[in-house]
Protein backbone atom coordinates (compact mmCIF):
# COMPACT_ATOMS: atom_id res chain seq x y z
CA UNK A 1 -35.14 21.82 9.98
CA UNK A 2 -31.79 22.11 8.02
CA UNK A 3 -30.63 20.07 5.07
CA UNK A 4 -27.58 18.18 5.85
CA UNK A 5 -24.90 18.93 3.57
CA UNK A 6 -24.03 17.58 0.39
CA UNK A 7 -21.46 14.77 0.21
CA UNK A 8 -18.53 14.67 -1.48
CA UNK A 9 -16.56 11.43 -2.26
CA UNK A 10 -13.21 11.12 -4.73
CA UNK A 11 -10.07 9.22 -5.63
CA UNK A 12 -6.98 10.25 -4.29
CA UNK A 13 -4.10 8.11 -6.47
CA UNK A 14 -0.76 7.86 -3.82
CA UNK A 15 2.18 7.57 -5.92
CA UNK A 16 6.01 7.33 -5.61
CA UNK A 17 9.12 5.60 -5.84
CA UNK A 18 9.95 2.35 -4.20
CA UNK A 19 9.81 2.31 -0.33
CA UNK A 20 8.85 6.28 0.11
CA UNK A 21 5.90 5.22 2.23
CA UNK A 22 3.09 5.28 0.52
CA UNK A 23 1.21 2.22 2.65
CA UNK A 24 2.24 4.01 5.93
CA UNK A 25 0.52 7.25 4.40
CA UNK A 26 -2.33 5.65 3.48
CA UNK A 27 -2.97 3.85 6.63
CA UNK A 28 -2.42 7.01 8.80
CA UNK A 29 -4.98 8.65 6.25
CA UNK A 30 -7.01 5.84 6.93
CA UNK A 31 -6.52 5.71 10.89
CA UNK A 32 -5.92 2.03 11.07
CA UNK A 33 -4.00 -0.38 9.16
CA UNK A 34 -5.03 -1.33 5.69
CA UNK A 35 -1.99 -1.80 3.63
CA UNK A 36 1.28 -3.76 4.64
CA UNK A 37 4.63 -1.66 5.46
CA UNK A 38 7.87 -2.90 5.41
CA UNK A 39 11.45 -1.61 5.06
CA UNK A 40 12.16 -4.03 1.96
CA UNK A 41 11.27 -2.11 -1.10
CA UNK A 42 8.83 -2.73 -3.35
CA UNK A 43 6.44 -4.50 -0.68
CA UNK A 44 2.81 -3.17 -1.98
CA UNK A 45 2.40 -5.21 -5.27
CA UNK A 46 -1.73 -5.05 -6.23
CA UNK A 47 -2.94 -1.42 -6.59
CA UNK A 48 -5.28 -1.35 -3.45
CA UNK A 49 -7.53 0.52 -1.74
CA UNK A 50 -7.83 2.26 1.41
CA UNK A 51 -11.03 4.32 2.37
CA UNK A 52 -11.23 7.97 4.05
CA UNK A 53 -13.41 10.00 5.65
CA UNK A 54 -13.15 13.33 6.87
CA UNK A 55 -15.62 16.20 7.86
CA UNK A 56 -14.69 19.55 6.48
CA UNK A 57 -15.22 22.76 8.84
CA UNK A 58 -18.84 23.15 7.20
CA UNK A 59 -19.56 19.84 8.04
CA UNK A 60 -19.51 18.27 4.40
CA UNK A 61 -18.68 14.12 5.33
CA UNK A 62 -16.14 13.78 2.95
CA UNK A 63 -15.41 10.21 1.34
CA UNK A 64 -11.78 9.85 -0.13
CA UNK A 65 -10.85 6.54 -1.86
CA UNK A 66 -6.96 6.25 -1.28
CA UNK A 67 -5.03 4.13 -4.13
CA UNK A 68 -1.91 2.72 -2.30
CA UNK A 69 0.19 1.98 -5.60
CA UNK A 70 3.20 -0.10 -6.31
CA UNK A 71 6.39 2.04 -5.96
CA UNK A 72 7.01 2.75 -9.26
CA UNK A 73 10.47 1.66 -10.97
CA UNK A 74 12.62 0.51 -14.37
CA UNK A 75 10.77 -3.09 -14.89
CA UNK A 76 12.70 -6.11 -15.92
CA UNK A 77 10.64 -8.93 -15.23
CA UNK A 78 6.99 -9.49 -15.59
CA UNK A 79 6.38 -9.82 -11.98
CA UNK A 80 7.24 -5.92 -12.28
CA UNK A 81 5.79 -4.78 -14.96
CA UNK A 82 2.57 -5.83 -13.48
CA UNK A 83 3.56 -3.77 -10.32
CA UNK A 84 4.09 -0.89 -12.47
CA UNK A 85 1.57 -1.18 -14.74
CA UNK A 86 -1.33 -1.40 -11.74
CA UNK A 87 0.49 1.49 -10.20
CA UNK A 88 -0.30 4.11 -13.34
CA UNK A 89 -3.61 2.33 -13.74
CA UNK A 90 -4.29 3.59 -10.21
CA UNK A 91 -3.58 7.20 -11.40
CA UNK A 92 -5.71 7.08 -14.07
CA UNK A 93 -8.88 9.30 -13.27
CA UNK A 94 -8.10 10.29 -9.67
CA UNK A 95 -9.23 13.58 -8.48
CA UNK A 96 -6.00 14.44 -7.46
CA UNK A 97 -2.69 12.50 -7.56
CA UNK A 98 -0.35 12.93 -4.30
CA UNK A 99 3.29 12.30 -5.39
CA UNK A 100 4.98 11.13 -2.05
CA UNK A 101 9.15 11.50 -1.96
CA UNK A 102 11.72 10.30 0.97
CA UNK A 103 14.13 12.62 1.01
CA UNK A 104 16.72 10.68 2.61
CA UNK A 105 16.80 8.13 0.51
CA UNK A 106 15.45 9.98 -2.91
CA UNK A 107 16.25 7.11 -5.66
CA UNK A 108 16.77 9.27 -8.15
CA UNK A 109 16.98 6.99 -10.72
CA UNK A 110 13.14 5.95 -9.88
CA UNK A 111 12.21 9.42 -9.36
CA UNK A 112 13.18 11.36 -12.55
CA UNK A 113 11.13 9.17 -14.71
CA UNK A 114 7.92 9.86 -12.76
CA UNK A 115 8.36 13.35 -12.39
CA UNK A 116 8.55 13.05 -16.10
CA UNK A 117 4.96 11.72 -16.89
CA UNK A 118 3.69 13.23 -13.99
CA UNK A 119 4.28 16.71 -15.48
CA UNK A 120 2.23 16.22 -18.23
CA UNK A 121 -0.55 14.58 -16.55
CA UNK A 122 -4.01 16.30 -16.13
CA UNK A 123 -4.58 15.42 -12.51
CA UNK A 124 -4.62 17.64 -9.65
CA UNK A 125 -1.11 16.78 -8.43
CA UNK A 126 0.30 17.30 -4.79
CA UNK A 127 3.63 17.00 -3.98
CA UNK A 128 4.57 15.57 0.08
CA UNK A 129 7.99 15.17 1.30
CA UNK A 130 7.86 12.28 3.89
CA UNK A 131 10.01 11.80 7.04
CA UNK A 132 10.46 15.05 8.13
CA UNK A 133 11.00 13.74 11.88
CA UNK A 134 14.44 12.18 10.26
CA UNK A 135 15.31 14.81 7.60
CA UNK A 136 16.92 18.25 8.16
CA UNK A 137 15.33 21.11 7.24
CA UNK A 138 17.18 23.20 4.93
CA UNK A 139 17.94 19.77 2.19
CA UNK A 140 14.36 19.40 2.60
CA UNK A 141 12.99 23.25 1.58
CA UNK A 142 15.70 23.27 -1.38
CA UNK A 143 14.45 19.83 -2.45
CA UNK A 144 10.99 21.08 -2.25
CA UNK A 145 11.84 24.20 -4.48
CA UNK A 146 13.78 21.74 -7.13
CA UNK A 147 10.11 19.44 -7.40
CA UNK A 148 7.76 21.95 -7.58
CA UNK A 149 10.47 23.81 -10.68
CA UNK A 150 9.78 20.53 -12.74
CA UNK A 151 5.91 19.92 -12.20
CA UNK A 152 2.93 22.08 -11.63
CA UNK A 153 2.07 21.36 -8.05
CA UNK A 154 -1.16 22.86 -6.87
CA UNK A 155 0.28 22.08 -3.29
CA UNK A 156 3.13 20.91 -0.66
CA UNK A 157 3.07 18.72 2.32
CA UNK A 158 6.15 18.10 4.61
CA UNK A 159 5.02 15.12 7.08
CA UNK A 160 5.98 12.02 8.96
CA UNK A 161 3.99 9.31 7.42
CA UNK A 162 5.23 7.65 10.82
CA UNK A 163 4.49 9.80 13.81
CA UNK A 164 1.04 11.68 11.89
CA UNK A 165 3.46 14.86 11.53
CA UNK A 166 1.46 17.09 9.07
CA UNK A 167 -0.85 14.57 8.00
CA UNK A 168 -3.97 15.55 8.94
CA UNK A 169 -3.48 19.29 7.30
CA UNK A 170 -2.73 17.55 4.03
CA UNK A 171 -5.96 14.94 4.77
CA UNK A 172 -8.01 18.23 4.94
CA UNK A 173 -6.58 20.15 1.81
CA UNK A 174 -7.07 16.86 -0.02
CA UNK A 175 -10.56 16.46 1.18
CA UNK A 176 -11.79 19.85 -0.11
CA UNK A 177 -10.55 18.82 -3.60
CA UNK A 178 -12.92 15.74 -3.47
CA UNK A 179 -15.73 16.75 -5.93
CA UNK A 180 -19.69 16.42 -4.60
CA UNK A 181 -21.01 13.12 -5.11
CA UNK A 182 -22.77 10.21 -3.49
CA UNK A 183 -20.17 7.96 -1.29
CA UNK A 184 -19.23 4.91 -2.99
CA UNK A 185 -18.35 2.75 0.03
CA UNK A 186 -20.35 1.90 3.20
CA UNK A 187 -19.65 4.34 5.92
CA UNK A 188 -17.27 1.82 7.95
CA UNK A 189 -15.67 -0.14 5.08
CA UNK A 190 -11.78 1.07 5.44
CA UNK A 191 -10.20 -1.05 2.39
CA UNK A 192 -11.81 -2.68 -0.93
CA UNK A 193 -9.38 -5.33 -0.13
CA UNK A 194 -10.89 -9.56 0.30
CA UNK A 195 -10.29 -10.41 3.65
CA UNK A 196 -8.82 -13.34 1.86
CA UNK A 197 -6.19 -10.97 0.17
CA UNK A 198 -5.80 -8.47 2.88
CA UNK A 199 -4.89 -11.99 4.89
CA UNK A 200 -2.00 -13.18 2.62
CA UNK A 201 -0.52 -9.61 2.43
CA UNK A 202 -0.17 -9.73 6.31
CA UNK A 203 1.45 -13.09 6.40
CA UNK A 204 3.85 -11.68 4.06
CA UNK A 205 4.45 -8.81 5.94
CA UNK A 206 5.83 -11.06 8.55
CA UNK A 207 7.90 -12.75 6.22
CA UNK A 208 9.74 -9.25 5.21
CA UNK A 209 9.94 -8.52 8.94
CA UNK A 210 11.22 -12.05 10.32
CA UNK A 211 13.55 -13.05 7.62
CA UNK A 212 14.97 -9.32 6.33
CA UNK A 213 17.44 -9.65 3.81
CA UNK A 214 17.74 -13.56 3.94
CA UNK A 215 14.55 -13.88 1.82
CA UNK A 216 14.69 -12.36 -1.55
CA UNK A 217 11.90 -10.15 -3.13
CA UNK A 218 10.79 -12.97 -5.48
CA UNK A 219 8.28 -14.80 -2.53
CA UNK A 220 4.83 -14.98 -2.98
CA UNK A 221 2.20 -16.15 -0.62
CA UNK A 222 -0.48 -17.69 -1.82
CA UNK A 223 -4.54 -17.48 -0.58
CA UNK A 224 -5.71 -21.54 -0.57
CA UNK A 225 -9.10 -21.35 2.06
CA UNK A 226 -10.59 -19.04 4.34
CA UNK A 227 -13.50 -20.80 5.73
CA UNK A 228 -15.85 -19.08 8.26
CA UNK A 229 -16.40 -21.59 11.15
CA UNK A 230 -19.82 -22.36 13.00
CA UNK A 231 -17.83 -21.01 16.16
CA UNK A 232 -17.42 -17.47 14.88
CA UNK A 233 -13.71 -18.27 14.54
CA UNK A 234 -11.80 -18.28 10.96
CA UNK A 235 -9.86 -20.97 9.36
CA UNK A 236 -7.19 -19.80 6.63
CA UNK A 237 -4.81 -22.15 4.83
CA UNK A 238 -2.31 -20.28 3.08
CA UNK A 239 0.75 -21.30 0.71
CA UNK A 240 4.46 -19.36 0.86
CA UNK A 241 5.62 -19.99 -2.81
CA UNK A 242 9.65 -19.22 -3.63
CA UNK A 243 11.45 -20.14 -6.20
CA UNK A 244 14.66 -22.24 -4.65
CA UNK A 245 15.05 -25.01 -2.38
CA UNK A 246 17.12 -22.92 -0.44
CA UNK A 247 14.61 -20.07 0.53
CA UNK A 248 12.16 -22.79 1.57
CA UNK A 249 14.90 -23.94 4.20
CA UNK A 250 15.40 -20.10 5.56
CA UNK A 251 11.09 -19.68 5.35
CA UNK A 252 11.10 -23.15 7.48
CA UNK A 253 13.97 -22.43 9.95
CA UNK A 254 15.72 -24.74 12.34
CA UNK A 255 12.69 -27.88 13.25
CA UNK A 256 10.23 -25.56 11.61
CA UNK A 257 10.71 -22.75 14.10
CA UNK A 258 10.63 -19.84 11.58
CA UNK A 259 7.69 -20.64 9.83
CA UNK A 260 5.68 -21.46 13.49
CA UNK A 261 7.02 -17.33 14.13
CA UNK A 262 5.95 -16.41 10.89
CA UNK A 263 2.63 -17.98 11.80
CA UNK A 264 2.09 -16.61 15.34
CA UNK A 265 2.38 -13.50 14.34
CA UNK A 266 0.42 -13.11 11.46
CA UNK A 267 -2.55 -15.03 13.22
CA UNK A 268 -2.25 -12.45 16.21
CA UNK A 269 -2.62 -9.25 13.75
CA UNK A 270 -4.83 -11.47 12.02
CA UNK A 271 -7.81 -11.87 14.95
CA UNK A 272 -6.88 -8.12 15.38
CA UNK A 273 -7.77 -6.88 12.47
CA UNK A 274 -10.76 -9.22 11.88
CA UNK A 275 -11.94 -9.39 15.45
CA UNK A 276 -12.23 -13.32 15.64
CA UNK A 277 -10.15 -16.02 16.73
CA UNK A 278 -8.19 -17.34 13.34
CA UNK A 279 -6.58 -20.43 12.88
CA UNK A 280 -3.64 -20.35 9.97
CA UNK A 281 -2.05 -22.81 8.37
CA UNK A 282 0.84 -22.33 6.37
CA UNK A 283 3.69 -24.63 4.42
CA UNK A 284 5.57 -23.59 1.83
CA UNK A 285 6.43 -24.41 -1.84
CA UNK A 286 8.83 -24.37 -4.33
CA UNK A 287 7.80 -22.73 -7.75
CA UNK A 288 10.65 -21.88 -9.91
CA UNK A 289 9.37 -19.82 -12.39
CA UNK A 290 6.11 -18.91 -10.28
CA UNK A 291 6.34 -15.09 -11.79
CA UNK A 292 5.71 -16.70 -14.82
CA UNK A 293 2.17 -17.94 -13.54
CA UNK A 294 -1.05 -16.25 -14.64
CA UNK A 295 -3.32 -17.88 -12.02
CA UNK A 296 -0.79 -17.15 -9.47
CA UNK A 297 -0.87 -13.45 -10.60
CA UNK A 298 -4.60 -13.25 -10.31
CA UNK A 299 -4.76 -14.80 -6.35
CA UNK A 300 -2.35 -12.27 -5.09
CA UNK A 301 -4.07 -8.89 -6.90
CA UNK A 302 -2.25 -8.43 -9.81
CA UNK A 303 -3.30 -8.29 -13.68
CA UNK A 304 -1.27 -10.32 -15.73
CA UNK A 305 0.76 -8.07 -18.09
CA UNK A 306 3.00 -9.65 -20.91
């Protein structure tokens, strides 16, 4: 009889700037969807988890908890310095710290800072240059070489967050720098996220995709019920908060026909992802200053930071 072999389990903290695509990362590290994506910046807001596992070649089950940050950026109001400040919190004691950079769109301005107080950070840091399936080779090597001159990387990853391009070489490296240790999740537990959290952030996914630019950053949306029914099905009532008349027009639409697409299509991922018929109701309000509410704050994942 053979002893099975030891387990290993660790934090891997996945940090960048706005919009480099960190939540695509994680949820291809993941293999199914456990963060939101969008191509508005600035879309993951709570520091949350996604959860890993991997077998190495000697068949160690490896556990890796995945911290999908907020991209990280100059904060001006509070809404974003609580974005910012869950996004270092998340890089606090991680095993190793994967610093992921577009290199189309670089946003340098975001960038410098971070490679800043990255470089004297203690954590195992890895440095992955995203999109390779759009970017052109010989930008990407010299950008590469420029990086890894300003911080000690221990390693470097050119992938498609995307298509899976490179991803699951980097998966392995960064599971044989997980330290031994008992697993800290239940084997088929892919996010720490509520379902009553991990709900609102798809709903306003579908805002981001339906209404683009015409929605400012500044919307919210807001968990109210999520009620188990005796049928097996789910019932969720959810509020869209923005801060204008205006915005609640373009969330409505025409006779209400935005909000009924917003709707549709959130319920559809919805029963996907939770594997039960879900009914969703959703209506919208106006909150000014709703950045400037601490209860607010806490329902959608965020510490409130003054």
């Amino acid at each position: 009889m053979t002893d099975n072999p030891p387990t290993r389990c660790g934090v891997v903290a996945v940090l960048g700037a706005p919009n480099a695509g960190k939540s695509t990362l994680v949820n291809s590290l993941v293999g199914q969807k456990v963060a939101i994506t969008s191509a508005k910046a600035q879309t993951t807001r709570a520091r949350m988890l996604g959860i890993a596992l991997h077998e190495l070649a000697d068949g160690t089950p490896v556990q890796m908890i995945l911290v999908d940050t907020p991209g990280i950026f100059a904060p001006r109001r509070r809404l974003d310095r609580a974005m910012v400040s869950a996004a270092w919190e998340g890089a606090e004691s991680a095993d190793a710290v994967v610093l992921l950079v577009d290199p189309i769109k670089q946003r340098r301005h975001e960038l410098e800072p971070l490679l800043e107080t990255l470089a004297g950070r203690p954590e195992r840091k890895i440095l992955v240059l995203n999109k390779v399936d759009r970017a052109k080779k010989e930008p990407l090597l010299a950008l590469a070489q420029e990086l890894t001159g300003k911080v000690d990387f221990s390693e470097v990853f050119f992938v498609s967050a995307l298509t899976g391009e490179g991803v699951p070489e980097m998966k392995e490296t960064l599971a044989k720098l997980m330290p031994e240790g008992v697993w800290m999740y239940p084997e088929d537990q892919v996010s720490d996220a509520s379902e009553r959290l991990l709900a609102a952030e798809i709903t306003r996914e579908q805002l981001y995709k339906q209404l683009h630019e015409e929605l400012p950053y500044d919307s919210a949306v807001r968990p109210e019920k999520y009620e188990h029914r005796k049928d097996g099905s789910v019932e969720i009532h959810q509020q869209i908060v923005v801060t204008r008349d205006n915005q609640r027009a373009i969330v409505l639409g025409k006779g209400g026909s935005k909000i009924k697409a917003i709707g549709e299509a959130a319920r559809k991922e919805l029963s996907e992802v939770l594997g039960v018929k879900v009914h969703l109701f959703l209506h919208v309000k106006v909150l000014e200053n709703w950045a400037e509410d601490k209860e607010l704050f806490e329902e959608i994942g965020l510490d409130w930071v003054r």
